[in-house]
PDB file of N, CA and C in Angstrom:
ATOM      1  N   UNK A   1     -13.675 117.042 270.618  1.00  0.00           N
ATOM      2  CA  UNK A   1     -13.792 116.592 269.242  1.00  0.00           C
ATOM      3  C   UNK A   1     -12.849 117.376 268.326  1.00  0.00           C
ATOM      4  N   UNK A   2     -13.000 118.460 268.603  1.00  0.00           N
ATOM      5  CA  UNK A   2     -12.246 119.342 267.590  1.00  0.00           C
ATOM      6  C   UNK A   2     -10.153 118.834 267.983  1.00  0.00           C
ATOM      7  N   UNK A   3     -10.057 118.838 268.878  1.00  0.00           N
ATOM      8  CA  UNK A   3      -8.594 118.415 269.426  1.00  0.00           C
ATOM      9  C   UNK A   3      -8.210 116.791 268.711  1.00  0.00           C
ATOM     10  N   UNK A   4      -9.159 116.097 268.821  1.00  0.00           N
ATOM     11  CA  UNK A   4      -8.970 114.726 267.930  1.00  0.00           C
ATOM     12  C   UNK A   4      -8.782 114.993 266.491  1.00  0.00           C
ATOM     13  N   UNK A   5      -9.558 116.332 265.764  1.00  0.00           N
ATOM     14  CA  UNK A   5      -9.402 116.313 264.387  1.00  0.00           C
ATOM     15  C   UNK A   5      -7.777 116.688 264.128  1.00  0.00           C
ATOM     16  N   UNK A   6      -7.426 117.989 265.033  1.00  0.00           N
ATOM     17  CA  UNK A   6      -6.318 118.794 264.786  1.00  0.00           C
ATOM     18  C   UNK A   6      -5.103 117.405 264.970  1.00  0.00           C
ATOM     19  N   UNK A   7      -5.358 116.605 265.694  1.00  0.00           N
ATOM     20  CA  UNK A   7      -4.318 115.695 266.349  1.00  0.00           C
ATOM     21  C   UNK A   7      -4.148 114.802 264.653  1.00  0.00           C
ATOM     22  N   UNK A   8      -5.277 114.534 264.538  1.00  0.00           N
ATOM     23  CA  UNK A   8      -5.352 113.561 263.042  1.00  0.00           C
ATOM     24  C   UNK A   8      -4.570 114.496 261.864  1.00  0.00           C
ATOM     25  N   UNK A   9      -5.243 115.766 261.894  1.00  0.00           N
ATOM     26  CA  UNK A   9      -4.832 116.299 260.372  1.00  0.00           C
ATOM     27  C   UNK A   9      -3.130 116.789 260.663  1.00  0.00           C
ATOM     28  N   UNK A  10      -2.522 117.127 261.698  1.00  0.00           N
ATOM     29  CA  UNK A  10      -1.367 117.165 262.120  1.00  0.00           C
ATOM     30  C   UNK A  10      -0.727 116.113 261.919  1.00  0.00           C
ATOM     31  N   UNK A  11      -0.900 114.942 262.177  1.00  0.00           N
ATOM     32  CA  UNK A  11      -0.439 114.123 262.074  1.00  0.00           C
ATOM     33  C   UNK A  11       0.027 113.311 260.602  1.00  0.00           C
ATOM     34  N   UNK A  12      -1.189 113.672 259.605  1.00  0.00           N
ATOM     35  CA  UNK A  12      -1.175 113.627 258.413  1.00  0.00           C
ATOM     36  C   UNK A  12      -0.366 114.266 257.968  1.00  0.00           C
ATOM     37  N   UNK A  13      -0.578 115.811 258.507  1.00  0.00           N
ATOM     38  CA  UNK A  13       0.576 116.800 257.554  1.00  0.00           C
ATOM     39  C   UNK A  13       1.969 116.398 257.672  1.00  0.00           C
ATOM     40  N   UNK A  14       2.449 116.152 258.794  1.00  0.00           N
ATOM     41  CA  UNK A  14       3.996 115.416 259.430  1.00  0.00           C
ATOM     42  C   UNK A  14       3.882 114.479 258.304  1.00  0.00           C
ATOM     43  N   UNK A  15       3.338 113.219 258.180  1.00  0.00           N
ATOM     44  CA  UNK A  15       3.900 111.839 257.657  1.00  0.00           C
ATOM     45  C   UNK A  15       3.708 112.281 255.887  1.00  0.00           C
ATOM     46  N   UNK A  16       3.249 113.540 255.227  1.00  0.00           N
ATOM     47  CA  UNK A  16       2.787 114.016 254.206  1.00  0.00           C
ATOM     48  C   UNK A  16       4.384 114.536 254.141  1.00  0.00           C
ATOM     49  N   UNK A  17       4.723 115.349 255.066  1.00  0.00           N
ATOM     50  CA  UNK A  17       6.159 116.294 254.611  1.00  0.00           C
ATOM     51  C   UNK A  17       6.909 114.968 254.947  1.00  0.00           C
ATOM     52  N   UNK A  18       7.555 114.195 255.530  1.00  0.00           N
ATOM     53  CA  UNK A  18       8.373 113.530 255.853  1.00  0.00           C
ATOM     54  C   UNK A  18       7.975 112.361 254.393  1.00  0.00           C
ATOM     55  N   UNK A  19       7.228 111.815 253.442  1.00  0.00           N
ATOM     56  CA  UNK A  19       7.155 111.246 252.735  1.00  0.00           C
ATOM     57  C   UNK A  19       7.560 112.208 251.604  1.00  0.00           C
ATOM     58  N   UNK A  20       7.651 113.342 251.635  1.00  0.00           N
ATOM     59  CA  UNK A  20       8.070 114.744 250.162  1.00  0.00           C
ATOM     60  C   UNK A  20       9.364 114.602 250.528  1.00  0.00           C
ATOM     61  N   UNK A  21       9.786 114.570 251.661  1.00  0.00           N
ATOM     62  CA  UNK A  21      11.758 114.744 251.885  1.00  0.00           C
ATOM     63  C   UNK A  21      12.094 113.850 251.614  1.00  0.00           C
ATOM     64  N   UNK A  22      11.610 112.455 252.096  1.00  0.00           N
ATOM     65  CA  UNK A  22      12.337 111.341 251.703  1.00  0.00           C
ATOM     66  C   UNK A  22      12.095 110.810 249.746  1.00  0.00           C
ATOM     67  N   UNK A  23      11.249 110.973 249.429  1.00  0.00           N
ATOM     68  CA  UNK A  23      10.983 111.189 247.806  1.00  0.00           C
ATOM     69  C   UNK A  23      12.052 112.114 247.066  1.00  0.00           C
ATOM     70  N   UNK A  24      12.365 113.223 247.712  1.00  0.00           N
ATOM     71  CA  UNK A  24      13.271 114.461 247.078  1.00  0.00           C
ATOM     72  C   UNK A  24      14.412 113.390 247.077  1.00  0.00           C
ATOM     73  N   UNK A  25      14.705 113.306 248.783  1.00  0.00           N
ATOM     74  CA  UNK A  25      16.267 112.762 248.716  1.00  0.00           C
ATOM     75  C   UNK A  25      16.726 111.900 248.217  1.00  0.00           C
ATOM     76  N   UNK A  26      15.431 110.766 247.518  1.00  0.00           N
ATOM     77  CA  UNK A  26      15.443 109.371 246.779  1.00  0.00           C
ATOM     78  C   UNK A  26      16.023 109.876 245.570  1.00  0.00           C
ATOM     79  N   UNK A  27      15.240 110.953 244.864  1.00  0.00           N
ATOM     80  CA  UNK A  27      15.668 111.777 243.430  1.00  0.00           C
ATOM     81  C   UNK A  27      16.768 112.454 243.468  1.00  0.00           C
ATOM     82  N   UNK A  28      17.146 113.210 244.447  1.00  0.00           N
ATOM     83  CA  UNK A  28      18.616 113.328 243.669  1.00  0.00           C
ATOM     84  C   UNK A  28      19.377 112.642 244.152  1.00  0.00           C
ATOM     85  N   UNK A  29      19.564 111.428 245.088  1.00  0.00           N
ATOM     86  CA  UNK A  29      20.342 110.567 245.059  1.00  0.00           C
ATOM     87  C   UNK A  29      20.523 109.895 243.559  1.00  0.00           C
ATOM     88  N   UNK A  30      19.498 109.256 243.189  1.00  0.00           N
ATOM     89  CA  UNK A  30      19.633 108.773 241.796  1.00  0.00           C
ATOM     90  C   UNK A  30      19.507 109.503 240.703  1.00  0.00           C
ATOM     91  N   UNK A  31      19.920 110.841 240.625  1.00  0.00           N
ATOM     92  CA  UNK A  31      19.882 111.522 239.757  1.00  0.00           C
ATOM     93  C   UNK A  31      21.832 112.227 239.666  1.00  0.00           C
ATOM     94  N   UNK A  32      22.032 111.486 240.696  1.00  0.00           N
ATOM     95  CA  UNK A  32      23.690 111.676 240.352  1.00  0.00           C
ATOM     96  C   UNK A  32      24.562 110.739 239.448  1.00  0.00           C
ATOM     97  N   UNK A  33      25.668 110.940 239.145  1.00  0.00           N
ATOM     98  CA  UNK A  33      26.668 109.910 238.085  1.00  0.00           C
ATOM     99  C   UNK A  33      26.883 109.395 238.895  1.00  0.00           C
ATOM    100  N   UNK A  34      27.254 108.320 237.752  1.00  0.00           N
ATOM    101  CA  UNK A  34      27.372 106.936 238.635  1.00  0.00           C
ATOM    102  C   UNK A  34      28.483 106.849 238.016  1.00  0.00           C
ATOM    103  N   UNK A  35      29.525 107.508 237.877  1.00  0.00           N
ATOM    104  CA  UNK A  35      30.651 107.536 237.672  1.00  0.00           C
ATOM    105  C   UNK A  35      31.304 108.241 238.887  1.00  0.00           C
ATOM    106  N   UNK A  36      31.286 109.007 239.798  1.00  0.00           N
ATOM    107  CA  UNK A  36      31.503 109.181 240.536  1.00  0.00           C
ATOM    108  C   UNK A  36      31.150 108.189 241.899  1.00  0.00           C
ATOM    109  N   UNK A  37      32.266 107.117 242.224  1.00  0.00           N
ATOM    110  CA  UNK A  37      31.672 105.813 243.343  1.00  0.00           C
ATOM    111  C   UNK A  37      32.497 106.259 243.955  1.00  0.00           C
ATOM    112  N   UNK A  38      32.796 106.137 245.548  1.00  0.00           N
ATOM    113  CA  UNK A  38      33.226 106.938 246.528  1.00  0.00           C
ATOM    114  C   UNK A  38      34.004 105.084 246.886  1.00  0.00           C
ATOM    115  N   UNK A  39      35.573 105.223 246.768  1.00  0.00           N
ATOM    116  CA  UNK A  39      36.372 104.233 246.868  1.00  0.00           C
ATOM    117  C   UNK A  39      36.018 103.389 248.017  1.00  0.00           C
ATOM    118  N   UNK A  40      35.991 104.049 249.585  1.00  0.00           N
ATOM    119  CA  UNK A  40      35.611 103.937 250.750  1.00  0.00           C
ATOM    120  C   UNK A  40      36.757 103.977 251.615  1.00  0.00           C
ATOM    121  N   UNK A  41      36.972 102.733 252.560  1.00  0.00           N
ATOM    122  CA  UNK A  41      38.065 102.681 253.518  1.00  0.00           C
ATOM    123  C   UNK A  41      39.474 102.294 252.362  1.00  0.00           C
ATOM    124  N   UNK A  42      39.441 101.437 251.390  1.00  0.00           N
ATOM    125  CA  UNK A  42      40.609 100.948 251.097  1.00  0.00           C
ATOM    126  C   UNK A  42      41.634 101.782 250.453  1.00  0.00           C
ATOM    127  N   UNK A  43      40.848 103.393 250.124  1.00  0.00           N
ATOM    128  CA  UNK A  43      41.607 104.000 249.461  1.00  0.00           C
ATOM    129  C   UNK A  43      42.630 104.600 250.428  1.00  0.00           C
ATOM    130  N   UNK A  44      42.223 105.228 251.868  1.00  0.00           N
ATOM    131  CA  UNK A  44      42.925 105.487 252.646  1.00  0.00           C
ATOM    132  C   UNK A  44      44.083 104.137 253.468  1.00  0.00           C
ATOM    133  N   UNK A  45      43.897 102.839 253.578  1.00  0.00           N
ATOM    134  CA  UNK A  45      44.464 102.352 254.152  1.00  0.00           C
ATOM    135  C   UNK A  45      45.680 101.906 253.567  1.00  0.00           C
ATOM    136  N   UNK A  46      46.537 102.119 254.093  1.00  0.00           N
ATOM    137  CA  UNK A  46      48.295 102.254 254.020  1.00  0.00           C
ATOM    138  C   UNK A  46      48.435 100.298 253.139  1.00  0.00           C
ATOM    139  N   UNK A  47      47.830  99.452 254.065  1.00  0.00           N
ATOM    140  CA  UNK A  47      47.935  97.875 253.500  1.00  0.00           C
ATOM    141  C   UNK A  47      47.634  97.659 252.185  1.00  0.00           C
ATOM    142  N   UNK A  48      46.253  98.383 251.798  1.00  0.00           N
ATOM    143  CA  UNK A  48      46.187  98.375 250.685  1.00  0.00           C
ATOM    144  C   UNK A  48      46.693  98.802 249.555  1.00  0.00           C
ATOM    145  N   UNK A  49      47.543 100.012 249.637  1.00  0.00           N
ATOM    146  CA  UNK A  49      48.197 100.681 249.102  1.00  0.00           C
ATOM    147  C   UNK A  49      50.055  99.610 249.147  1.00  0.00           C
ATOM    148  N   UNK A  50      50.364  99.427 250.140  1.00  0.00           N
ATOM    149  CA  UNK A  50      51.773  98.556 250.277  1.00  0.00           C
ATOM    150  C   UNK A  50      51.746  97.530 250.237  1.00  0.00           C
ATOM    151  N   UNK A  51      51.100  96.307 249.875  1.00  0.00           N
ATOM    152  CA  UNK A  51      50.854  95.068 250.583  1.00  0.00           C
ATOM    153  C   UNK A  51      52.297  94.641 250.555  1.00  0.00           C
ATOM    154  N   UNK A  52      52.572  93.732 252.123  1.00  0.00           N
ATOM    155  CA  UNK A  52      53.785  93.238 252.161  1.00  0.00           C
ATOM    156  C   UNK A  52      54.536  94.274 253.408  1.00  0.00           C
ATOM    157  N   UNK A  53      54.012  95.296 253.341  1.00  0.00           N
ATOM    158  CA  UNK A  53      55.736  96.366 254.347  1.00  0.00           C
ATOM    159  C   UNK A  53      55.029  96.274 255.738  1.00  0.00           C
TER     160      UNK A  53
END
C-alpha cells in the first residue's frame, strides 16, 4: 500500500515540475520583442540574395 502511494505522489510531483518548466518557458518566450524575428533559411541562401546568377 504504502509503494502505490509513493508511486502516485511521485508521479504527481514529475507532471507538477514538468507543467512549472513548460509554463516558465511559455513566459519568457512571450515575454521577448517581437522585433527581434529570426529571418531563417533565406537569409543565408546565396539565391535569395542573387536571383538570376
Amino acid at each position: 500500500m504504502l509503494t502505490k502511494i509513493l508511486i502516485i505522489a511521485g508521479t504527481l510531483l514529475v507532471f507538477g515540475l514538468l507543467a512549472f518548466m513548460m509554463n516558465r518557458s511559455i513566459n519568457t518566450h512571450n515575454s521577448r520583442p517581437k522585433g527581434k524575428v529570426k529571418k531563417g533559411r533565406m537569409k543565408y541562401m546565396q539565391e535569395s540574395k542573387k536571383p538570376g546568377k
